[in-house]
C-alpha atoms as a PDB file:
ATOM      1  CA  UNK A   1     -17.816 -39.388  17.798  1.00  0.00           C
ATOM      2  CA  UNK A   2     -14.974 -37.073  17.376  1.00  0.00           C
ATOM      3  CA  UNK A   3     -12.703 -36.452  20.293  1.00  0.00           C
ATOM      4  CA  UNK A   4     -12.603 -33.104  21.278  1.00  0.00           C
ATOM      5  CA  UNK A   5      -9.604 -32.695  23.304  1.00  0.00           C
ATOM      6  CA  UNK A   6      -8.225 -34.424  19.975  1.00  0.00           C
ATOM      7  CA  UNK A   7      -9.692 -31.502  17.445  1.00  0.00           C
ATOM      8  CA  UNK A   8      -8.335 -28.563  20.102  1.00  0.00           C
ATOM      9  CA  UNK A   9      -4.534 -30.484  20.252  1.00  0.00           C
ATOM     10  CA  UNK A  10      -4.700 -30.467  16.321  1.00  0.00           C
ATOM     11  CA  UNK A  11      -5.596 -26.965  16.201  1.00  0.00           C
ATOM     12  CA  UNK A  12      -2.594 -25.827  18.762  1.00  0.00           C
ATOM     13  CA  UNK A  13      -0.150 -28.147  16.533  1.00  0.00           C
ATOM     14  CA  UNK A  14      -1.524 -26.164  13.197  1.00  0.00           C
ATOM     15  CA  UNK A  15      -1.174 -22.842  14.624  1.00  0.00           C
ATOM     16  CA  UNK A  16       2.463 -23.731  15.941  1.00  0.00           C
ATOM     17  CA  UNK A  17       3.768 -24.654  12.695  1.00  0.00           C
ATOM     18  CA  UNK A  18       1.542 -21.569  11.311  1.00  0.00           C
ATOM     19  CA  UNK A  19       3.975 -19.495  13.539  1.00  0.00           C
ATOM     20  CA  UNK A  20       7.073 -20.384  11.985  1.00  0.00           C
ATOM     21  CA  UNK A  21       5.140 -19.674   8.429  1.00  0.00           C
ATOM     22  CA  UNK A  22       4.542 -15.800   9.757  1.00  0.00           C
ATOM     23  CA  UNK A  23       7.955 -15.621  11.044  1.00  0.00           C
ATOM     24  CA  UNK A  24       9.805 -16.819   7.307  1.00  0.00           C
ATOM     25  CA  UNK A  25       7.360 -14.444   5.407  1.00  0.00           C
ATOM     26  CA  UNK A  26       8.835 -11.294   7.760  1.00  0.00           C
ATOM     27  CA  UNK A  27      12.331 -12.644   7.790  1.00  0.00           C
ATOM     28  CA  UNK A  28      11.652 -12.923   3.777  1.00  0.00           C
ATOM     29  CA  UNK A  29      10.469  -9.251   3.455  1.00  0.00           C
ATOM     30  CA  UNK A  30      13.129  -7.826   5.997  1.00  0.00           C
ATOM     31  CA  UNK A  31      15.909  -9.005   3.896  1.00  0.00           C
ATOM     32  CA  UNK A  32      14.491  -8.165   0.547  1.00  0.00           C
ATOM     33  CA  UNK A  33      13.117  -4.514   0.943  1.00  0.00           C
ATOM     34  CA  UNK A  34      15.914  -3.259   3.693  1.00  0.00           C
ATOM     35  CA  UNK A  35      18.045  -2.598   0.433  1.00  0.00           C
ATOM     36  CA  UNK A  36      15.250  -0.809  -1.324  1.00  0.00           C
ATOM     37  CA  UNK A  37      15.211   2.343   0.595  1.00  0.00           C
ATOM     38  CA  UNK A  38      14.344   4.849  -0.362  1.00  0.00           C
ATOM     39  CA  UNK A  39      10.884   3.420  -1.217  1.00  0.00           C
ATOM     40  CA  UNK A  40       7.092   4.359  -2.012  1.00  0.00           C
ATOM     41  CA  UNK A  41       3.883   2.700  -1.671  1.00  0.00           C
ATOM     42  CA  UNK A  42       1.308   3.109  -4.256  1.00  0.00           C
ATOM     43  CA  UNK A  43      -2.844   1.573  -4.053  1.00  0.00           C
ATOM     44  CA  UNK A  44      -5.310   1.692  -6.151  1.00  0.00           C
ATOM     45  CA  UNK A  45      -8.286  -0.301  -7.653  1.00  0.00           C
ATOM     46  CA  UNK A  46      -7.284  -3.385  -9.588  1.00  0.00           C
ATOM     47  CA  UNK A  47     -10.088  -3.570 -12.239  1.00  0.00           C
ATOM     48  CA  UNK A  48      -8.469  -0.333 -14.039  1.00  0.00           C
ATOM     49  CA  UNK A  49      -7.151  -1.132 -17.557  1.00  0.00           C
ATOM     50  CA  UNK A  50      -4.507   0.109 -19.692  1.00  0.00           C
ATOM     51  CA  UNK A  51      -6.049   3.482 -21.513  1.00  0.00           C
ATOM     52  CA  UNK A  52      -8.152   4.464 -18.734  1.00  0.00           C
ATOM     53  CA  UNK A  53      -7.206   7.893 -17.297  1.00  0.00           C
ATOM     54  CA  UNK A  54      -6.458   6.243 -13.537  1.00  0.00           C
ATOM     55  CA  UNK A  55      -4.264   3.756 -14.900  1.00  0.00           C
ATOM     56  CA  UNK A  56      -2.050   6.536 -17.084  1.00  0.00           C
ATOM     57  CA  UNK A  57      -2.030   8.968 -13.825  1.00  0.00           C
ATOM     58  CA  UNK A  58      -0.957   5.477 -12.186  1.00  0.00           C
ATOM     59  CA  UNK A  59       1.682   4.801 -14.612  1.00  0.00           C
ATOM     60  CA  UNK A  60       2.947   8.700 -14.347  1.00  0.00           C
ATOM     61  CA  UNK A  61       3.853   8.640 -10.553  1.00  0.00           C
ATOM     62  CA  UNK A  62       5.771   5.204 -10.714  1.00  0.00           C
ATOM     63  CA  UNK A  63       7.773   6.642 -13.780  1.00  0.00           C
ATOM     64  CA  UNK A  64       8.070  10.010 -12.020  1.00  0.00           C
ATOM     65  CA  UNK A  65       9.054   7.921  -8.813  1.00  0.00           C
ATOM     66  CA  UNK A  66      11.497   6.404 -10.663  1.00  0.00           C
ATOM     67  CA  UNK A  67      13.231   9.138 -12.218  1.00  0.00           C
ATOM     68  CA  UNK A  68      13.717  10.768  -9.058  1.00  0.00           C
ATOM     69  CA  UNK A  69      15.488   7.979  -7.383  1.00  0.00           C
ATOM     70  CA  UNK A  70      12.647   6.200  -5.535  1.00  0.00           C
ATOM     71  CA  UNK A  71      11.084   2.520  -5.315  1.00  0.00           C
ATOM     72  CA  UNK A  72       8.353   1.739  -6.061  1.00  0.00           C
ATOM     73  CA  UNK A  73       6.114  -0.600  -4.275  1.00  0.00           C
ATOM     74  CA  UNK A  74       2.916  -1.955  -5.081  1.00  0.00           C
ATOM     75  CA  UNK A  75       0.656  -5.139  -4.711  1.00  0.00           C
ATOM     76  CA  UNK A  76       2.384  -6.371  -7.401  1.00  0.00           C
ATOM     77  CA  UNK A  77      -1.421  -7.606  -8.608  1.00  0.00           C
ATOM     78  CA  UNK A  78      -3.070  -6.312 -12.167  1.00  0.00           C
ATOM     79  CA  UNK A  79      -4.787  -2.366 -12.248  1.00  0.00           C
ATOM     80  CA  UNK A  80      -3.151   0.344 -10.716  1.00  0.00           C
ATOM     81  CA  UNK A  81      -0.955  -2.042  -9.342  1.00  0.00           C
ATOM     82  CA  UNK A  82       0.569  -2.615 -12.670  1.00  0.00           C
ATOM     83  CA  UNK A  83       0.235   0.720 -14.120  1.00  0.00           C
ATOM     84  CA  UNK A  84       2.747   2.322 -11.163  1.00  0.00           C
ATOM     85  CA  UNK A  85       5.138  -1.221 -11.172  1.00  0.00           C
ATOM     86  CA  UNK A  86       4.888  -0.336 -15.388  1.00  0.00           C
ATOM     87  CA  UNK A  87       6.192   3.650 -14.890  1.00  0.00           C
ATOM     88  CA  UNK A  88       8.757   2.286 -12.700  1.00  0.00           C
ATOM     89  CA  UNK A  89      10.416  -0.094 -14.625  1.00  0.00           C
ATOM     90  CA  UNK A  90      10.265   1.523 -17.916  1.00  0.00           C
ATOM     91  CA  UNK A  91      12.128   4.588 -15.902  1.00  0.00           C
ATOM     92  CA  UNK A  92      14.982   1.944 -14.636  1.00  0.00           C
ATOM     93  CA  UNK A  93      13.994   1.976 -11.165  1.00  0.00           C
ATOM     94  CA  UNK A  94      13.311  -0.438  -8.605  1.00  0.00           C
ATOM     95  CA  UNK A  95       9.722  -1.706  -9.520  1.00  0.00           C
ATOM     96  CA  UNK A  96       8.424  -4.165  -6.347  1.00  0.00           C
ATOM     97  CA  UNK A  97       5.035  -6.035  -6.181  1.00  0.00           C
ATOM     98  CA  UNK A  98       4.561  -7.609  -2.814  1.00  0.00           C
ATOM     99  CA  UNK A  99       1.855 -10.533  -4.639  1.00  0.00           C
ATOM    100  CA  UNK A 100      -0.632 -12.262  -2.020  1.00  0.00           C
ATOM    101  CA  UNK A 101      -2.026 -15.644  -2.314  1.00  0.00           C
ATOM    102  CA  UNK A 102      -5.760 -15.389  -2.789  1.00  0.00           C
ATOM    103  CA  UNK A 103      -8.587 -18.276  -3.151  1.00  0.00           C
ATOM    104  CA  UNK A 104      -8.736 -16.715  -6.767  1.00  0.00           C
ATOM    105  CA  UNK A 105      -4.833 -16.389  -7.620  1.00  0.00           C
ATOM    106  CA  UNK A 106      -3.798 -12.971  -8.233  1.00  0.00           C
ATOM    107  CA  UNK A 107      -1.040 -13.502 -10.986  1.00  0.00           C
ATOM    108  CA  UNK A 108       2.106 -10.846 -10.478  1.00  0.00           C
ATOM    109  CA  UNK A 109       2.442  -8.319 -13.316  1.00  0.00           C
ATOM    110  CA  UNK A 110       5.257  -8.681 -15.434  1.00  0.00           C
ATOM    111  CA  UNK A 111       6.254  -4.881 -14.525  1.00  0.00           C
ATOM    112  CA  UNK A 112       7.744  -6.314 -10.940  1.00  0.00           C
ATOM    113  CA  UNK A 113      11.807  -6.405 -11.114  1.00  0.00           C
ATOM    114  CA  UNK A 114      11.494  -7.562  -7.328  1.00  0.00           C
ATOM    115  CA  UNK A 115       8.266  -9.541  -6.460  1.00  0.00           C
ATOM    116  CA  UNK A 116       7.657 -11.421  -3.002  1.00  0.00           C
ATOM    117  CA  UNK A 117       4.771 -13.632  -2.088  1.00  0.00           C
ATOM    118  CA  UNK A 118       2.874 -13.709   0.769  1.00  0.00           C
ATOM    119  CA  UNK A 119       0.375 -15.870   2.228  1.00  0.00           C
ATOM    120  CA  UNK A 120      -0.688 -13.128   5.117  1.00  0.00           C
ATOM    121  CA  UNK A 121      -2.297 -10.230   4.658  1.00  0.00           C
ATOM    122  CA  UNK A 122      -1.014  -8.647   7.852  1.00  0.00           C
ATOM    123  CA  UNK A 123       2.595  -9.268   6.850  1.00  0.00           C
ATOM    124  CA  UNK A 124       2.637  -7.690   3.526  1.00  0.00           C
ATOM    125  CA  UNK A 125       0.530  -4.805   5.402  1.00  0.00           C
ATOM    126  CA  UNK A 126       3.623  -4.785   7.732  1.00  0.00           C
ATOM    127  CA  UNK A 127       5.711  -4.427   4.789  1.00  0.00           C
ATOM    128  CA  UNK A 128       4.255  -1.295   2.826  1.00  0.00           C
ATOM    129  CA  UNK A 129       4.051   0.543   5.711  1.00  0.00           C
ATOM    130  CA  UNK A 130       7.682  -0.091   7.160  1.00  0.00           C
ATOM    131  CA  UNK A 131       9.452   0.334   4.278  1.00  0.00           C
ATOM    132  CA  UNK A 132       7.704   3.542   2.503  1.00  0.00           C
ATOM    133  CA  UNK A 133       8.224   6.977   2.905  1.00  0.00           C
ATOM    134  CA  UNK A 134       4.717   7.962   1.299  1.00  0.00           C
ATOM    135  CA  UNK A 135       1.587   6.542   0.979  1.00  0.00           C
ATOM    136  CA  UNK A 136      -0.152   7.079  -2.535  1.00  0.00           C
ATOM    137  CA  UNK A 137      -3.880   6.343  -2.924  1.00  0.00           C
ATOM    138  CA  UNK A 138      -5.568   6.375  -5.930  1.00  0.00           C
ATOM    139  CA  UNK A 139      -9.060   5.037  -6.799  1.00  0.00           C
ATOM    140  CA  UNK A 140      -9.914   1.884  -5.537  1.00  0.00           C
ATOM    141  CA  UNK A 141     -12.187  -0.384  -3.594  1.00  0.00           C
ATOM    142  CA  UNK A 142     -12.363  -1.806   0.114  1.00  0.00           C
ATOM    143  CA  UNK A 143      -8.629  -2.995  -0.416  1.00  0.00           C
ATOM    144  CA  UNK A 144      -7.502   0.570  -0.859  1.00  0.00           C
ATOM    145  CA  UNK A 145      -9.854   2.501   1.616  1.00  0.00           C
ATOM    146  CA  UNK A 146      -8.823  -0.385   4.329  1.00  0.00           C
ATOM    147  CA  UNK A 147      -5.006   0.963   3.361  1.00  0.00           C
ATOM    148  CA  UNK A 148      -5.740   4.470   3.286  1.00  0.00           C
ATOM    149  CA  UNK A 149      -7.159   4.246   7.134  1.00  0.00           C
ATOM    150  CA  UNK A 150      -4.541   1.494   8.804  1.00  0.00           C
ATOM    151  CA  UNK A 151      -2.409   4.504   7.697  1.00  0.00           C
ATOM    152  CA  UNK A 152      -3.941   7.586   8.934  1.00  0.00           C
ATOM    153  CA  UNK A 153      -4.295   5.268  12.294  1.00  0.00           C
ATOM    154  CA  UNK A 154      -1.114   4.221  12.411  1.00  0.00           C
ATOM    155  CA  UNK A 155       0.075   7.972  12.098  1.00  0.00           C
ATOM    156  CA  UNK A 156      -2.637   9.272  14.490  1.00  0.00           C
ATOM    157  CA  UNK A 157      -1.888   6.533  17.137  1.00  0.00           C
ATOM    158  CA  UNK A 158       2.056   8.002  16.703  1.00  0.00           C
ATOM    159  CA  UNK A 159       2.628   3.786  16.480  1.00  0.00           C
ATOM    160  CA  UNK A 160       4.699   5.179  12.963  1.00  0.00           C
ATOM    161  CA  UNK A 161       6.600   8.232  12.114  1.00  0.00           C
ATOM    162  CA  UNK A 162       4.493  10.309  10.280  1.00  0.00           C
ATOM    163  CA  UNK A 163       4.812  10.226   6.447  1.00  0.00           C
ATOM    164  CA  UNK A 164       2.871  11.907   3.944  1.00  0.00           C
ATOM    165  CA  UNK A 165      -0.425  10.578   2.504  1.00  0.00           C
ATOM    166  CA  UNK A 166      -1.752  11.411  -0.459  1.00  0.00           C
ATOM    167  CA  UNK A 167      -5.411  10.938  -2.084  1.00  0.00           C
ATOM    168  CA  UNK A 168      -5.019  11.183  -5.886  1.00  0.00           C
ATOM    169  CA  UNK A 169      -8.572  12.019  -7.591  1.00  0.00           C
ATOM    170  CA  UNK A 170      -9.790  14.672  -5.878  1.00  0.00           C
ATOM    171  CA  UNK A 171     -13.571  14.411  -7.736  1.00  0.00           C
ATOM    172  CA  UNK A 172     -13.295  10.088  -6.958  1.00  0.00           C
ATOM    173  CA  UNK A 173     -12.809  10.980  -3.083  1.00  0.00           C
ATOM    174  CA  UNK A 174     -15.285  14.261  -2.556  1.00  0.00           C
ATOM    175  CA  UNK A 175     -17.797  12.168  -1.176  1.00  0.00           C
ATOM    176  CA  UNK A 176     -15.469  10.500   2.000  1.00  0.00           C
ATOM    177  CA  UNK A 177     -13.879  13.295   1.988  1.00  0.00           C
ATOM    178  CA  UNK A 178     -16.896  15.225   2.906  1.00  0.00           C
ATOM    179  CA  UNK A 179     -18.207  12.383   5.385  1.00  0.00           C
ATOM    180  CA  UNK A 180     -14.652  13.048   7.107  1.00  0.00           C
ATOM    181  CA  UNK A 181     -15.289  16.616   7.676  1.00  0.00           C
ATOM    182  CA  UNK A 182     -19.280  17.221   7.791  1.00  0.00           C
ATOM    183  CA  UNK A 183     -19.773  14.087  10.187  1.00  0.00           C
ATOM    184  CA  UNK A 184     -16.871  12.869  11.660  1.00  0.00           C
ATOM    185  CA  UNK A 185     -15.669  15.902  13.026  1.00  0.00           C
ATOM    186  CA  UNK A 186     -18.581  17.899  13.379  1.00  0.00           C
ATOM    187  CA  UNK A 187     -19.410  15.036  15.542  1.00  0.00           C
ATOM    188  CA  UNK A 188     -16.243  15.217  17.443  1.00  0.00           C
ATOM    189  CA  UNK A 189     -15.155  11.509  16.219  1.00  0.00           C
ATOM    190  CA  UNK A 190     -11.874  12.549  14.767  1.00  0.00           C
ATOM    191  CA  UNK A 191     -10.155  16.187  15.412  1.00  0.00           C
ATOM    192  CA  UNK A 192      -8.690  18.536  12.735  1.00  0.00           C
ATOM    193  CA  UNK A 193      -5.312  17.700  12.989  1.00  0.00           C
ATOM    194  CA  UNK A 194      -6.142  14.206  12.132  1.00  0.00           C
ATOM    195  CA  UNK A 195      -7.461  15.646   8.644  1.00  0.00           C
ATOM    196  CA  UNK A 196      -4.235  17.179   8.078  1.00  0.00           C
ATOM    197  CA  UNK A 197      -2.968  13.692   7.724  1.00  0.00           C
ATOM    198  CA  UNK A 198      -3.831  13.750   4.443  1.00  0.00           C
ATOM    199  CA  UNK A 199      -3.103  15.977   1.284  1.00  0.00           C
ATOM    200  CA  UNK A 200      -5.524  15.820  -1.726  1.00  0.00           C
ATOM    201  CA  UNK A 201      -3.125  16.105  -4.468  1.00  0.00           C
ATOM    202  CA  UNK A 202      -3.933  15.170  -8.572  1.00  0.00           C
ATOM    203  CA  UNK A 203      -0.828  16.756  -9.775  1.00  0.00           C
ATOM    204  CA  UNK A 204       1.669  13.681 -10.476  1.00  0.00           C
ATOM    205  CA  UNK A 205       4.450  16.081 -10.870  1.00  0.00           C
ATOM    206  CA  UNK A 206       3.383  17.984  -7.450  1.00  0.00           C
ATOM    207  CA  UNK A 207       3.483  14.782  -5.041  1.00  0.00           C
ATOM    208  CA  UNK A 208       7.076  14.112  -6.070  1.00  0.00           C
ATOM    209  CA  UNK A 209       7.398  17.453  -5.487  1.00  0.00           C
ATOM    210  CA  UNK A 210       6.059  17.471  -1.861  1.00  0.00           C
ATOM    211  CA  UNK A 211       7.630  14.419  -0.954  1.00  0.00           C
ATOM    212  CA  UNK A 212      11.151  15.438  -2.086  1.00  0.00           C
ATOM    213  CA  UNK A 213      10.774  18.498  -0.125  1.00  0.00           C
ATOM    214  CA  UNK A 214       8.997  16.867   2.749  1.00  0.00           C
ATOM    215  CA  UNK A 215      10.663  13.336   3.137  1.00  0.00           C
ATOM    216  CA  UNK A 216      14.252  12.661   5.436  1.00  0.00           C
ATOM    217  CA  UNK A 217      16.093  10.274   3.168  1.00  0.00           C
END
């Protein structure tokens, strides 16, 4: 018979040590990205491939990014991940993949110049949002979506300074886009000004362009 007070003293003693675990991975982080300012994040679905039209639009903003003196900062995983990392470095620029440990290992591109690990989601969450001055969302899955709204929250909830957001793919996102507006706030769930969070923008060239003229560096 197992001992119970035995099993709840081991758990307390795991989740100790698990603190000091989630304190190196920020300390890690901190130090890294403070010197990488001024810095964007970029999400997007991982199971694009080189050649297809997200991955080159992908590829465009991290080069464009580049060129115009910012970071770029991705997952540092394989799709659009790679594609912006790819732009980045092939521009010179500071090309960062902030890699997580998964059950089925996500391998870092080779496009990362700075690449950190992380075994906690929150954490590297905690890191894109801290150290980027826009948020750039292309096509993508629950990953991206679950980015896309932790930022619009975080902005809402004034927990952040407000930075802009942008949704890249203007025909991928009509249909949440229209659930925001048609059902959400005709049902008083969100307000307008929390749809003015976000800019719906395809136009590589124009989001460097709104960000230059919108950011504080």
């Amino acid at each position: 018979m197992v001992d119970k007070q035995y099993v709840v003293d081991d758990i307390t003693i795991q989740d100790s040590w698990r603190l000091f675990r989630i304190m190196a991975e920020f300390v890690e982080g901190f130090e890294a990205l403070s010197q990488q300012h001024p810095s964007v994040s970029i999400f997007g679905s991982t199971r694009v491939r080189a050649g297809d039209e997200v991955y080159m639009r992908a590829e465009q903003i991290g080069r464009l990014l580049a060129e115009n003196g910012f970071g770029v900062i991705t997952g540092g995983g394989p799709g659009v991940m790679e594609a912006a990392n790819k732009g980045a470095a092939s521009a010179g620029g500071r090309s960062i993949g902030l890699n997580i440990e998964l059950p089925l290992e996500q391998k870092p591109n080779p496009y990362s110049n700075i690449t950190l690990r992380f075994r906690y989601f929150f954490v590297r969450k905690v890191m894109f949002v801290k150290y980027a001055l826009a948020y750039i969302i292309l096509p993508g899955g629950f990953g991206t979506i679950d980015e896309l709204f932790e930022s619009i929250t975080l902005i809402q909830t004034h927990k952040i300074k407000p930075f802009p957001v942008f949704m890249v793919g203007s025909s991928y996102w009509k249909g949440l886009l229209d659930w925001m507006k048609d059902v959400a706030l005709k049902e008083g769930k969100i307000s307008p000004p929390d749809l003015e969070i976000i800019q719906v923008v395809d136009d590589p060239a124009e989001i460097i362009k709104i960000i230059k003229k919108t950011v504080i560096l």
